[in-house]
N, C-alpha and C. Protein backbone atom coordinates (compact mmCIF):
# COMPACT_ATOMS: atom_id res chain seq x y z
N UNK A 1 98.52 91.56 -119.59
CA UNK A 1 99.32 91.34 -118.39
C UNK A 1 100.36 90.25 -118.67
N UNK A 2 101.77 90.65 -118.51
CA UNK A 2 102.68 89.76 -118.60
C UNK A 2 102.69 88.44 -117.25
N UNK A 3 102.98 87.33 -117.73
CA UNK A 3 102.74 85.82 -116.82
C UNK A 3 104.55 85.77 -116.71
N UNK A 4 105.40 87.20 -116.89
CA UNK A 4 106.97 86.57 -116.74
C UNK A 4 106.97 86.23 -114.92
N UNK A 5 108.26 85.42 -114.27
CA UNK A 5 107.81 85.69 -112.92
C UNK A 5 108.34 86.93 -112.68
N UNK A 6 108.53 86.92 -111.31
CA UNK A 6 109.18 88.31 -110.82
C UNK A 6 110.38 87.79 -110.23
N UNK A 7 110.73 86.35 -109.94
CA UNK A 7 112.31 85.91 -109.78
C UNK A 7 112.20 84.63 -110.92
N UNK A 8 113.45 85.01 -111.17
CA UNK A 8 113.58 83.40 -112.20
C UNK A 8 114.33 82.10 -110.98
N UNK A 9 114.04 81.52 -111.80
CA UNK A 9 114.82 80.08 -110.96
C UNK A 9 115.79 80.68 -110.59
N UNK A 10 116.68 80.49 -111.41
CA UNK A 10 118.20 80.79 -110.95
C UNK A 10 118.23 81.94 -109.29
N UNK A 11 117.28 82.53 -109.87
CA UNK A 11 117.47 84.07 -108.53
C UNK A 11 116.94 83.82 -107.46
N UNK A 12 115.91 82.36 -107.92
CA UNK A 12 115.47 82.01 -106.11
C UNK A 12 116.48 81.06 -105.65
N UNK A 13 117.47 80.46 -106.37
CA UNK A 13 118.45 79.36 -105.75
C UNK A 13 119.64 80.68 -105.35
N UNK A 14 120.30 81.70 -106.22
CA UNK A 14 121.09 82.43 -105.53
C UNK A 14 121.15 83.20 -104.24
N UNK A 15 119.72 83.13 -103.53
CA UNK A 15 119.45 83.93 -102.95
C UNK A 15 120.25 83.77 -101.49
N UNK A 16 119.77 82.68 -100.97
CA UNK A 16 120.31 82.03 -100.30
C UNK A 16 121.49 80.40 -100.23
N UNK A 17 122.03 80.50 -99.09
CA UNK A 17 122.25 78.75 -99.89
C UNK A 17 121.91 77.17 -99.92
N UNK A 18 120.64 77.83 -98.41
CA UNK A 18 119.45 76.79 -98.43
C UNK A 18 118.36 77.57 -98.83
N UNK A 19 117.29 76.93 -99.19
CA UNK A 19 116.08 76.72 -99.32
C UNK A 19 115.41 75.73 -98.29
N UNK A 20 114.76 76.64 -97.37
CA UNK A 20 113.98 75.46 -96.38
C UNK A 20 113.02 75.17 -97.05
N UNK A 21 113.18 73.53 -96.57
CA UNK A 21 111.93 72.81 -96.97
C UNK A 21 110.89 72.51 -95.62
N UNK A 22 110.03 73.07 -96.15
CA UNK A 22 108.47 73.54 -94.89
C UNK A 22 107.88 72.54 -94.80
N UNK A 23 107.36 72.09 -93.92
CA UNK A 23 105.89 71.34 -93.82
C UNK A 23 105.86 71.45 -92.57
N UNK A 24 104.03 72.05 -93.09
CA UNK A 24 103.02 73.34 -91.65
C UNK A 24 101.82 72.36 -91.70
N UNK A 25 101.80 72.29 -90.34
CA UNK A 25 100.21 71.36 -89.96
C UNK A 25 99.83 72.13 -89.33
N UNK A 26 99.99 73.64 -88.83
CA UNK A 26 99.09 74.67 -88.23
C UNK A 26 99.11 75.96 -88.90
N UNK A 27 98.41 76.75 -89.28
CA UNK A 27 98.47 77.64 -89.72
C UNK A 27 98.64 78.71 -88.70
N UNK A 28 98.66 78.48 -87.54
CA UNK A 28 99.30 79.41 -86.42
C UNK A 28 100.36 79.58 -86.26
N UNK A 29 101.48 78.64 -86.79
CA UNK A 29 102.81 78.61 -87.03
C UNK A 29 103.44 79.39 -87.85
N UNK A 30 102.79 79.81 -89.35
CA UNK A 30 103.13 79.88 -90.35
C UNK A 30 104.24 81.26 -90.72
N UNK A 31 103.15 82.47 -89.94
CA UNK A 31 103.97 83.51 -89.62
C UNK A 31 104.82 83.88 -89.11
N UNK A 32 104.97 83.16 -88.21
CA UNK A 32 105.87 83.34 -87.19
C UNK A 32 107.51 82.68 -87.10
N UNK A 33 106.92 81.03 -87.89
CA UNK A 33 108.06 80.47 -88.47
C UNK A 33 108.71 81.72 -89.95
N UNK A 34 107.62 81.78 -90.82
CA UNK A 34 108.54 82.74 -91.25
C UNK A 34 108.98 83.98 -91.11
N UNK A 35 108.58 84.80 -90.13
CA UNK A 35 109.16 86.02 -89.76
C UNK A 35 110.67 85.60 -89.05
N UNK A 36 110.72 84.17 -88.37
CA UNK A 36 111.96 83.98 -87.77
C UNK A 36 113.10 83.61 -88.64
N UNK A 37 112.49 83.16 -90.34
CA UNK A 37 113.38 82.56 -91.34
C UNK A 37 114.34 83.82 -91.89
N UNK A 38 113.21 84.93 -92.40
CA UNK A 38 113.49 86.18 -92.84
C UNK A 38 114.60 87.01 -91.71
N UNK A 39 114.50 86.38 -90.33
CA UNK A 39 115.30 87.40 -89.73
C UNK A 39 116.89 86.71 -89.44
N UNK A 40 116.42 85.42 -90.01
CA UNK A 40 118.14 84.41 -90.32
C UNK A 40 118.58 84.69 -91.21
N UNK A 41 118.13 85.62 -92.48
CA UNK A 41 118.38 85.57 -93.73
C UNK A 41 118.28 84.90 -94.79
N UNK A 42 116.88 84.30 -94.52
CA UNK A 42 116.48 83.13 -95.47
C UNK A 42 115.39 83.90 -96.30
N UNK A 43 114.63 84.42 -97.64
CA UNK A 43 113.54 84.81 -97.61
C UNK A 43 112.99 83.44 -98.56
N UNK A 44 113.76 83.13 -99.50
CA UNK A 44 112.85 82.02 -100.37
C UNK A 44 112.51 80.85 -99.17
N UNK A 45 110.89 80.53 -99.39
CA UNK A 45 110.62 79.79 -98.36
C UNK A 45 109.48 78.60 -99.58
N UNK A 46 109.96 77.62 -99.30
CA UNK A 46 109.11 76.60 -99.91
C UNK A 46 108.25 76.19 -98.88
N UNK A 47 107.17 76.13 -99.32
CA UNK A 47 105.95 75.43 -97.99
C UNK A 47 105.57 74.37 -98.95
N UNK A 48 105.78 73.35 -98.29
CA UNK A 48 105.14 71.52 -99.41
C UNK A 48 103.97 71.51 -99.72
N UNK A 49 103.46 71.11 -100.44
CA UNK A 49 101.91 70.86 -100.39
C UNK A 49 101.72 69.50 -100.18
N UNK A 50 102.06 68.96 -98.64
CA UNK A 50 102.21 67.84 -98.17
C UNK A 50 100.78 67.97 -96.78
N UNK A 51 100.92 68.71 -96.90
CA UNK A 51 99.31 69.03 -95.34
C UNK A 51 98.19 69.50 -95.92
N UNK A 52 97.24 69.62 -95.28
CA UNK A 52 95.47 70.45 -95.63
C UNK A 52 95.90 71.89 -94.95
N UNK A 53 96.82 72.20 -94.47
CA UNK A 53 96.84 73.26 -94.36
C UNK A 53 97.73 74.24 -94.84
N UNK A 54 98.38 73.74 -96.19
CA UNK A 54 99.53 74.06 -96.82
C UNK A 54 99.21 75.41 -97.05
N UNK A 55 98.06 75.45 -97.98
CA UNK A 55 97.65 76.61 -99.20
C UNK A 55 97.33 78.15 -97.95
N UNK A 56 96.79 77.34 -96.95
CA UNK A 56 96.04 78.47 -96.17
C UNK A 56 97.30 79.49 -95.17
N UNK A 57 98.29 78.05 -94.76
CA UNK A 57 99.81 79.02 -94.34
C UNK A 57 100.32 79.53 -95.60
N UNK A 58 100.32 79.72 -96.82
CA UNK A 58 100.79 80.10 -97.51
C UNK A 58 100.65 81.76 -97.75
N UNK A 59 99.42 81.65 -97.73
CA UNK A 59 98.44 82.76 -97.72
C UNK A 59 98.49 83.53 -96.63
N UNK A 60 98.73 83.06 -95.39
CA UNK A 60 99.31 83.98 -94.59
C UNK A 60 100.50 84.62 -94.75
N UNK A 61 101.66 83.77 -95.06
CA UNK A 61 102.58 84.35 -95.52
C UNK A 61 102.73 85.33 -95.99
N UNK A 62 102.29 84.95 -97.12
CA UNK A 62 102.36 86.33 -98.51
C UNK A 62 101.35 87.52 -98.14
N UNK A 63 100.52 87.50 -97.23
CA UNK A 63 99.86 88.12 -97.02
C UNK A 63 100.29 89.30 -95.56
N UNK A 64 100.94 88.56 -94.63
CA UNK A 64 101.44 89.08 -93.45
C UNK A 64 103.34 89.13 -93.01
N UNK A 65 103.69 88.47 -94.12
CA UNK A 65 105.01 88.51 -94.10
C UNK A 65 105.99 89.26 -95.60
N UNK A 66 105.96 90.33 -96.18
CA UNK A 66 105.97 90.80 -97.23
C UNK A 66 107.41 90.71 -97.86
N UNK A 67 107.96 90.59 -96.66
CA UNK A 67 109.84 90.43 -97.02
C UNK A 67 110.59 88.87 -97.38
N UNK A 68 109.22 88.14 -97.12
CA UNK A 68 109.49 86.77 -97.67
C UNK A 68 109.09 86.36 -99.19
N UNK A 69 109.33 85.58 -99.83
CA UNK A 69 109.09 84.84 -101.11
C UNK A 69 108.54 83.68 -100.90
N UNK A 70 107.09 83.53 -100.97
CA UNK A 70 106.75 81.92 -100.77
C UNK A 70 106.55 81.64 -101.90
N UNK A 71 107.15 80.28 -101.59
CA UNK A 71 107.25 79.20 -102.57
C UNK A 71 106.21 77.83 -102.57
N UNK A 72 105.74 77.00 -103.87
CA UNK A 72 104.90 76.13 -103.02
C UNK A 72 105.96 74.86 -103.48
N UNK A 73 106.16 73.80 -102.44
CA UNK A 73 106.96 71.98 -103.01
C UNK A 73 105.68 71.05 -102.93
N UNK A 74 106.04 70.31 -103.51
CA UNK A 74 105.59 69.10 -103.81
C UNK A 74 104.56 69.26 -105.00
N UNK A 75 104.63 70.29 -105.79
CA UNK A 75 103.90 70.51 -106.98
C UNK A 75 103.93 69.42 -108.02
N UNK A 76 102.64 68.99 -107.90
CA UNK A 76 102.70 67.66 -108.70
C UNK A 76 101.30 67.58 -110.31
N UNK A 77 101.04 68.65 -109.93
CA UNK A 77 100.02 69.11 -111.37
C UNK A 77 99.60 70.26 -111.14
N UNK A 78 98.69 70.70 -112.69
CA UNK A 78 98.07 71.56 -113.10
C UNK A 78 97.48 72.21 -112.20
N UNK A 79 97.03 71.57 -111.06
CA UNK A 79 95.68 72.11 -110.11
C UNK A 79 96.69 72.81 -108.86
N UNK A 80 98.04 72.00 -108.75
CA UNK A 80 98.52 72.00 -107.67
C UNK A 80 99.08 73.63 -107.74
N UNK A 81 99.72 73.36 -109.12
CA UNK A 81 100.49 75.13 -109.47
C UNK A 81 98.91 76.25 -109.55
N UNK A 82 98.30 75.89 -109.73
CA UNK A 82 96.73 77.11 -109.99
C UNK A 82 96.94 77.29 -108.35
N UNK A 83 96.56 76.16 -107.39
CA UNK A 83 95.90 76.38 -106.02
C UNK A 83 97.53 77.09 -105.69
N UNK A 84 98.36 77.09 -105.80
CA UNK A 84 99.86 77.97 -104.93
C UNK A 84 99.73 78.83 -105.65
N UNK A 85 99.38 79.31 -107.13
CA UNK A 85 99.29 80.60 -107.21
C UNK A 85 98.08 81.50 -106.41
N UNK A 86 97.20 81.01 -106.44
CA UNK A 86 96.45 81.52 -106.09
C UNK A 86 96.35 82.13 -104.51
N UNK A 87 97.14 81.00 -103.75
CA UNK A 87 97.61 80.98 -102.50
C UNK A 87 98.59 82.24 -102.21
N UNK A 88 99.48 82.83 -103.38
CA UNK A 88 99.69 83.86 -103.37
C UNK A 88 101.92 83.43 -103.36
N UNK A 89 101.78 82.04 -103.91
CA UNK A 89 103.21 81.46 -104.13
C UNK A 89 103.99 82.44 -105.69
N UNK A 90 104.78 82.41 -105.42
CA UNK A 90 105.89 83.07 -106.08
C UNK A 90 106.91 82.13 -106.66
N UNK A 91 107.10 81.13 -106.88
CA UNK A 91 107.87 80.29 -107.43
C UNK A 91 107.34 78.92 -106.64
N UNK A 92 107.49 77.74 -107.57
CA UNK A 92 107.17 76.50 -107.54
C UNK A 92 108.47 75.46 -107.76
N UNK A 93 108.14 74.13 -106.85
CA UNK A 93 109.37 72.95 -106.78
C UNK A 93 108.28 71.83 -107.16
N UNK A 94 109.04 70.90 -107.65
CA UNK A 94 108.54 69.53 -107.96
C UNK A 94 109.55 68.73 -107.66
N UNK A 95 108.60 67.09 -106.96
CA UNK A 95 109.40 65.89 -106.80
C UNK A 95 109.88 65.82 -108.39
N UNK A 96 109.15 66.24 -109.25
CA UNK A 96 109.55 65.23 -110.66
C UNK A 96 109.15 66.10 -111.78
N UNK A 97 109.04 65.76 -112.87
CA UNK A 97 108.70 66.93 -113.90
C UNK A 97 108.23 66.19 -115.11
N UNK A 98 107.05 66.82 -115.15
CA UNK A 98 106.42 66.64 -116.48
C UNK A 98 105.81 67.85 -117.64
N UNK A 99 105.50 67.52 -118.23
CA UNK A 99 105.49 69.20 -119.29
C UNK A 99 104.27 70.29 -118.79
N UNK A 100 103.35 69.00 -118.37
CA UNK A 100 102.02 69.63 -117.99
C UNK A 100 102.34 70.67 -116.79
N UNK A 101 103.08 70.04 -115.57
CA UNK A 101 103.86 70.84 -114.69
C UNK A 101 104.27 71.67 -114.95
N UNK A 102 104.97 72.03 -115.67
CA UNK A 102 106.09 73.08 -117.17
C UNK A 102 105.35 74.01 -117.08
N UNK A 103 104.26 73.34 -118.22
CA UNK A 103 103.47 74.74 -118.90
C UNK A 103 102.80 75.18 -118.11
N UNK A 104 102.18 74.79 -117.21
CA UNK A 104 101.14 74.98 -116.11
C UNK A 104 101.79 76.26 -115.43
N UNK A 105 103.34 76.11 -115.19
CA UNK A 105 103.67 77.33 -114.39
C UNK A 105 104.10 78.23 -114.93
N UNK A 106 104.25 77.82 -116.34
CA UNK A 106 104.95 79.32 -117.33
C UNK A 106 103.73 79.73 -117.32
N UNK A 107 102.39 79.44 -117.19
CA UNK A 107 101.36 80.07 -117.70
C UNK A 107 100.86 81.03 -116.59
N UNK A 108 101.02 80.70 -115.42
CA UNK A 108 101.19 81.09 -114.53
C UNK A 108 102.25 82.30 -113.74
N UNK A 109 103.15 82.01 -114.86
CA UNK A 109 103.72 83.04 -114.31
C UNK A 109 104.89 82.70 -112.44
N UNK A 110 104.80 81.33 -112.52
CA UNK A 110 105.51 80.98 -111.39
C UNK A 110 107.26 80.29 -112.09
N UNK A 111 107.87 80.62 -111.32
CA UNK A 111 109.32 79.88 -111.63
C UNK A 111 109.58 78.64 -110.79
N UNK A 112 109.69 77.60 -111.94
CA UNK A 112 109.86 76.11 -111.38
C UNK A 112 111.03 75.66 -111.27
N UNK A 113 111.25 75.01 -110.45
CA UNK A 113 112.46 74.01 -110.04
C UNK A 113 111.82 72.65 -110.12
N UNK A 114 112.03 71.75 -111.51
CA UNK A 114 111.42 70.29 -111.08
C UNK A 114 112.87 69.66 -110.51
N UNK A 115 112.37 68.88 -110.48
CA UNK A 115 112.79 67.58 -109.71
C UNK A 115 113.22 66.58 -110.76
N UNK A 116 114.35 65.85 -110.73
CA UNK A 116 114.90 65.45 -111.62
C UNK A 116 116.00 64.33 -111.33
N UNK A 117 116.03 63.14 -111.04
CA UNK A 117 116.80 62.31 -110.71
C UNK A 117 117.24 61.02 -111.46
N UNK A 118 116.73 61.30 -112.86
CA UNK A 118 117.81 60.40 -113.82
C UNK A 118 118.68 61.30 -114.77
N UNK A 119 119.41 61.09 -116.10
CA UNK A 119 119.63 62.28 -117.03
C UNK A 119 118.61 62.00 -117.97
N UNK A 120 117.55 60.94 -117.86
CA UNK A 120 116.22 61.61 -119.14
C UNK A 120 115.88 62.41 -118.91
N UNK A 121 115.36 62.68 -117.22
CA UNK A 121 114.87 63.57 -116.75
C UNK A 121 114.74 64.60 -116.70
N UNK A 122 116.48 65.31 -116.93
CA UNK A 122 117.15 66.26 -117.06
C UNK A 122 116.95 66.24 -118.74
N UNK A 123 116.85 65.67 -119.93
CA UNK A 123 117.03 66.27 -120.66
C UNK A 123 115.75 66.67 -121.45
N UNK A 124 114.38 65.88 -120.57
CA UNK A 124 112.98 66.37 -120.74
C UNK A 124 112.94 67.90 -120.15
N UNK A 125 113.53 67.88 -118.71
CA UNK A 125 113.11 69.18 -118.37
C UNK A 125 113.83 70.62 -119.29
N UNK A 126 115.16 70.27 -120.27
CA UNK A 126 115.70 70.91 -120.82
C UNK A 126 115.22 71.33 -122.29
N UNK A 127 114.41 70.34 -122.51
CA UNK A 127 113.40 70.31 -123.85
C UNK A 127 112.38 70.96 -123.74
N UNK A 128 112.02 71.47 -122.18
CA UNK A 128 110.96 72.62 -122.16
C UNK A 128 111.15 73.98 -121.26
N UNK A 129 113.15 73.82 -121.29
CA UNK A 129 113.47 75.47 -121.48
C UNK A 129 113.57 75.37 -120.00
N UNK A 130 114.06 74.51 -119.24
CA UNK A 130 114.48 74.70 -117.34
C UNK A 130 115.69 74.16 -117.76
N UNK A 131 116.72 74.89 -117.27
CA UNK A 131 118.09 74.42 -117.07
C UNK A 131 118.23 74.54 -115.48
N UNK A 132 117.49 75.10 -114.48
CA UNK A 132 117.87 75.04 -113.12
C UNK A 132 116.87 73.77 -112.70
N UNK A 133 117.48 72.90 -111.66
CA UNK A 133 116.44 71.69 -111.69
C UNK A 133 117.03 71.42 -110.10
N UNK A 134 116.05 70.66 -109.63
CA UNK A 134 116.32 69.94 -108.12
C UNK A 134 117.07 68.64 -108.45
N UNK A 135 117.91 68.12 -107.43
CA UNK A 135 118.17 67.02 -107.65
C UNK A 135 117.28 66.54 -106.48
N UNK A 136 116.24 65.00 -106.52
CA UNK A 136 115.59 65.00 -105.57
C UNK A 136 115.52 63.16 -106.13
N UNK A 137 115.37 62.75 -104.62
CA UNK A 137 116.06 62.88 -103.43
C UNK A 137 117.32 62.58 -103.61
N UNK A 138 118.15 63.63 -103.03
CA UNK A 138 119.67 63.84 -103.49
C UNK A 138 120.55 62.63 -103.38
N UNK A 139 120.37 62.25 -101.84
CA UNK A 139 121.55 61.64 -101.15
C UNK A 139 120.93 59.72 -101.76
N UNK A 140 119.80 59.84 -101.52
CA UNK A 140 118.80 58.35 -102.31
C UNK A 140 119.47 58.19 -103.44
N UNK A 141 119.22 59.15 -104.76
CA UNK A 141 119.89 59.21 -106.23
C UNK A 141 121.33 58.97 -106.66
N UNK A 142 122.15 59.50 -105.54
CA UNK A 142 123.63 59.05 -105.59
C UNK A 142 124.06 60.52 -105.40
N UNK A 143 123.37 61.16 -104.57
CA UNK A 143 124.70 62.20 -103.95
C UNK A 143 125.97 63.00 -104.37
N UNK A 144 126.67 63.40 -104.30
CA UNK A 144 127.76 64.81 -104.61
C UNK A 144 128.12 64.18 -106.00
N UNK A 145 128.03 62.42 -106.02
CA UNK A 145 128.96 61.68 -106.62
C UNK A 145 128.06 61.58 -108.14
N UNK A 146 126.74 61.99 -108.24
CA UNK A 146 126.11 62.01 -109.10
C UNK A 146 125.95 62.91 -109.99
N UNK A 147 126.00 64.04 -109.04
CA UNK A 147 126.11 65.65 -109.34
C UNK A 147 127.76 65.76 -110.22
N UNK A 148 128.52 65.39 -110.01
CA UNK A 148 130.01 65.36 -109.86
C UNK A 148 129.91 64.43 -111.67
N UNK A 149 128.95 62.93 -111.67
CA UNK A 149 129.13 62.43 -113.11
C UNK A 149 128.21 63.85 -114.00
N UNK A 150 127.29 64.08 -113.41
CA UNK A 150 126.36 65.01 -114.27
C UNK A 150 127.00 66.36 -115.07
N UNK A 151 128.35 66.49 -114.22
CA UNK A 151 128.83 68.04 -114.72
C UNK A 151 129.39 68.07 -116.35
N UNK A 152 129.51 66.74 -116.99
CA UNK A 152 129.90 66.59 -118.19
C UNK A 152 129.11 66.40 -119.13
N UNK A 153 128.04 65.48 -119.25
CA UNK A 153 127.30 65.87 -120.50
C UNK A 153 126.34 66.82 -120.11
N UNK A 154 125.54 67.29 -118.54
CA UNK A 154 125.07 68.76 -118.65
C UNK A 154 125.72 69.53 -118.03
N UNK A 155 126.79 69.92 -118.47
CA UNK A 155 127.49 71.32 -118.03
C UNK A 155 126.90 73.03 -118.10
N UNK A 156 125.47 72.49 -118.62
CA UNK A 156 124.89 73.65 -118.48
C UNK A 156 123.72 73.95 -117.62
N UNK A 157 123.20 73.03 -117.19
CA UNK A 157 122.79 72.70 -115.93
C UNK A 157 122.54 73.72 -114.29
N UNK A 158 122.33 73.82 -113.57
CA UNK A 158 122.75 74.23 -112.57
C UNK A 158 121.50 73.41 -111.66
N UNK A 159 121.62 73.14 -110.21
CA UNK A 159 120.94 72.02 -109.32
C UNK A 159 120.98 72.12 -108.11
N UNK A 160 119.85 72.04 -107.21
CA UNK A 160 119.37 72.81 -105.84
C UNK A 160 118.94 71.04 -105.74
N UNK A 161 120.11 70.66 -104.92
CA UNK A 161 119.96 68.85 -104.23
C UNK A 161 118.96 69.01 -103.15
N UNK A 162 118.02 68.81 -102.84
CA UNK A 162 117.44 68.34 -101.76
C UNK A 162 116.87 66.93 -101.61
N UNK A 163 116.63 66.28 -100.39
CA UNK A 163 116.33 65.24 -99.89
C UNK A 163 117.53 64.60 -99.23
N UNK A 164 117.84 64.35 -97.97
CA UNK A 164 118.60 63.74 -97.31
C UNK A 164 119.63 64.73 -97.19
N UNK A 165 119.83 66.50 -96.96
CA UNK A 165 120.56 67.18 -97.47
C UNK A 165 120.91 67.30 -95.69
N UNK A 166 122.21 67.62 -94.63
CA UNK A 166 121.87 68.03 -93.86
C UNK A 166 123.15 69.15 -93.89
N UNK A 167 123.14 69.71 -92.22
CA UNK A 167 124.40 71.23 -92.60
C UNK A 167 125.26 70.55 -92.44
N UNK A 168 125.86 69.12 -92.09
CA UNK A 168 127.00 68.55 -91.80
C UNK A 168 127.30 67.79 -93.44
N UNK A 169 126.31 67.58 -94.86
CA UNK A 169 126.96 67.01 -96.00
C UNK A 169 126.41 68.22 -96.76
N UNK A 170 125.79 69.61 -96.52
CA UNK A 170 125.70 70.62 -97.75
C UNK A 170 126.80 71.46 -98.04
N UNK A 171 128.33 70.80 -97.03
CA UNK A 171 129.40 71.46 -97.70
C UNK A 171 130.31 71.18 -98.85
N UNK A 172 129.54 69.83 -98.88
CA UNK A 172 130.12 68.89 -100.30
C UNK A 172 129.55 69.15 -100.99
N UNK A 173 128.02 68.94 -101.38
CA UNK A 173 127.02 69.49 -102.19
C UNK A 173 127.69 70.90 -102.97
N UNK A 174 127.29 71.83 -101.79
CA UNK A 174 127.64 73.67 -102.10
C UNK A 174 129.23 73.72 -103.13
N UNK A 175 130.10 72.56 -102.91
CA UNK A 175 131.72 73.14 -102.95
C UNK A 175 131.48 72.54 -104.63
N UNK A 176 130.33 72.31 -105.24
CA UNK A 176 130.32 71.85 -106.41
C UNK A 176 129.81 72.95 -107.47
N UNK A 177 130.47 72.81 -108.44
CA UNK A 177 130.47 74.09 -109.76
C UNK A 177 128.79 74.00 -110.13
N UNK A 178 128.28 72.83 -110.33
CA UNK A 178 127.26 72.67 -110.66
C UNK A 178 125.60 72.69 -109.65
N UNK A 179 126.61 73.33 -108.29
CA UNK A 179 125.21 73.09 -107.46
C UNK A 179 124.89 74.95 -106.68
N UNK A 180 123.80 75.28 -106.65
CA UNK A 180 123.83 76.79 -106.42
C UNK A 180 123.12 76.81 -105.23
N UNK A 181 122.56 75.90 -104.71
CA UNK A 181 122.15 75.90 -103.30
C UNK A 181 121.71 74.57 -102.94
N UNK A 182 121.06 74.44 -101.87
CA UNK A 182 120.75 73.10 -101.08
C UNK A 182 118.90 73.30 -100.81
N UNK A 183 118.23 72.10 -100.37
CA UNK A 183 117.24 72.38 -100.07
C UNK A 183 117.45 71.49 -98.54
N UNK A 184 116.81 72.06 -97.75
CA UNK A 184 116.49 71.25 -96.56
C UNK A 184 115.33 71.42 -94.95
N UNK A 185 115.44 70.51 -94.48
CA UNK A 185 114.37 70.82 -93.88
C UNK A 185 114.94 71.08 -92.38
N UNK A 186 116.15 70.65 -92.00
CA UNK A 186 116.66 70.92 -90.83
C UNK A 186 116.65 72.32 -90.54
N UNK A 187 116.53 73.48 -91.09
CA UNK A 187 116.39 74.97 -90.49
C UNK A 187 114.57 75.17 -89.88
N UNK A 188 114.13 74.15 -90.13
CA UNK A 188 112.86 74.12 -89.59
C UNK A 188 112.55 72.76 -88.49
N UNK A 189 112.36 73.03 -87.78
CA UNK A 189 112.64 71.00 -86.99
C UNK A 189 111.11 71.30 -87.12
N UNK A 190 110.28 70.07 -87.30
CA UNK A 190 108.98 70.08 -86.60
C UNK A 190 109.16 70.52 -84.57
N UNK A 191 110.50 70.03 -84.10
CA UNK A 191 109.53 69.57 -83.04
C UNK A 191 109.81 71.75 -82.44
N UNK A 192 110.81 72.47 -82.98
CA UNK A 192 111.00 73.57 -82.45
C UNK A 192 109.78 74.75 -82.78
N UNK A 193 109.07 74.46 -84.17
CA UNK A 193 107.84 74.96 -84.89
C UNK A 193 106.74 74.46 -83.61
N UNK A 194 106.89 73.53 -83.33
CA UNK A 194 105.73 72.81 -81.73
C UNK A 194 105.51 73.60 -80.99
N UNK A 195 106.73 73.99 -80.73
CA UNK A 195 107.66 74.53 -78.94
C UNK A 195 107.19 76.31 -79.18
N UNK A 196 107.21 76.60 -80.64
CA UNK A 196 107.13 78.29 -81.05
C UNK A 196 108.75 78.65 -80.58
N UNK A 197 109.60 77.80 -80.50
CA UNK A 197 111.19 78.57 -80.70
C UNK A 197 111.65 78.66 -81.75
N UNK A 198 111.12 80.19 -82.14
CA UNK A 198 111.28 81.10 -83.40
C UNK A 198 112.78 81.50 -83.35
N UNK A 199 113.22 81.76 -82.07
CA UNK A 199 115.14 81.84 -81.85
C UNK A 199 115.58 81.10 -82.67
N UNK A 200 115.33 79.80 -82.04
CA UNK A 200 116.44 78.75 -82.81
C UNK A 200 116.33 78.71 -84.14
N UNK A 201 114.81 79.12 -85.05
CA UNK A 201 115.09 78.59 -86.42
C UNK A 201 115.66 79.63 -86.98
N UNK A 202 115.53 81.16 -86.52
CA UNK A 202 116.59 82.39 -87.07
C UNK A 202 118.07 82.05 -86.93
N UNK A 203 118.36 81.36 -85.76
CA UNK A 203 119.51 80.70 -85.35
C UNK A 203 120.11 79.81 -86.22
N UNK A 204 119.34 78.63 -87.00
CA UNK A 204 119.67 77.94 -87.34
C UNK A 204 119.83 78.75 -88.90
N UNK A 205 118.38 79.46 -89.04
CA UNK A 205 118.86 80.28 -90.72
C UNK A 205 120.16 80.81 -90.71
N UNK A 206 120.25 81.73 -89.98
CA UNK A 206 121.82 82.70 -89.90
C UNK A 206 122.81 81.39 -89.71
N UNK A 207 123.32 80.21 -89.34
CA UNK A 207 124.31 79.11 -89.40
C UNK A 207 124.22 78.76 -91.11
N UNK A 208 123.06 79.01 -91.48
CA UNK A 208 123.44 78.31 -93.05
C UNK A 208 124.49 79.97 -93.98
N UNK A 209 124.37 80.75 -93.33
CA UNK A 209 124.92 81.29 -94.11
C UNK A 209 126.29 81.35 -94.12
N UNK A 210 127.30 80.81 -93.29
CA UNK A 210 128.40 80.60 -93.49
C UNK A 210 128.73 79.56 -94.35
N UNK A 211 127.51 78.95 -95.00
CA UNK A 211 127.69 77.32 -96.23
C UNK A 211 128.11 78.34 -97.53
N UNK A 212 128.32 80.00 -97.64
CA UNK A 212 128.10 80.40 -98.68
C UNK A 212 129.43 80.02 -99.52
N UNK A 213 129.49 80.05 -100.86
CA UNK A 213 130.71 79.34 -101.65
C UNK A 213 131.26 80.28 -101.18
């Protein structure tokens, strides 16, 4: 059995030109938030592994929502990429990147986006074959203006900024050669996921798509 994924990096950042960033403290939410993402035109969906109930909305997902791509964030080891595969995740994000992270998901068979906010960082994660990388936390690290020094010694590069990303600065981000989407969490508010106004976050998905280059 081949461990290739079934999207590469690159194809989960083209897809859209955000990537919501999830975090579910009910698993009653889970479906429903994403049936409303999928009908904004969002399908790559990162769920954090920031709650106890990360793995188990995940699993709903992939399980009751088939037109979506879950993703797992905050992948921070070996155990973390096993438990989102298993959860039934389709591509993986990291705050940061280390090899163990790396191999853990090639072995797996998941496509990673680490996280990457110096240029060692970037040229560790390039030493184990990721040229698509997060910039994280974007706007903390130095923002468009960082992305903008980065385009010269890695011009081969490509970078999905999240942290501090919102729809009023991902048109600076997006208008950059070197950036192929945004990550953020504003297409999801906690307090509208509360309320179950599934409108507004299709609402808010379908608004990101006019960010397209």
């Amino acid at each position: 059995m081949s461990n290739a994924p079934a999207f590469t990096a690159l194809q989960v950042m083209q897809d859209a030109p955000v990537i919501p960033v999830i975090v579910l403290n009910d698993v009653a939410h889970a479906v429903p938030m994403a049936r409303a993402l999928v009908a904004g035109g969002v399908r790559m969906l990162e769920v954090t592994l920031r709650t106890p109930q990360a793995l188990a909305c995940m699993e709903a997902i992939a399980r009751d929502v088939p037109e979506a791509v879950v993703g797992a964030g905050t992948v921070r080891s070996k155990a973390d990429a096993q438990a989102a595969a298993n959860a039934g995740a389709r591509f993986a994000v990291s705050p940061g990147y280390t090899s163990a992270v790396g191999q853990a998901c090639r072995d797996l068979g998941l496509s990673l986006l680490p996280g990457v906010a110096t240029g060692s960082e970037i040229m560790m994660a390039q030493e184990d074959g990721y040229t698509e990388l997060k910039f994280f936390p974007a706007m903390q690290a130095g923002g468009p203006a960082m992305l903008k020094a980065w385009s010269g010694p890695f011009f081969d590069v490509k970078f999905c900024p999240t942290g501090g990303v919102t729809l009023q600065n991902a048109p600076e981000f997006l208008a950059l050669p070197n950036v192929v989407c945004v990550g953020g969490s504003w297409i999801v508010p906690a307090d509208a996921m509360a309320k179950g106004e599934w409108d507004k976050i299709t609402q808010l998905a379908k608004d990101t798509q006019a960010l397209r280059k």
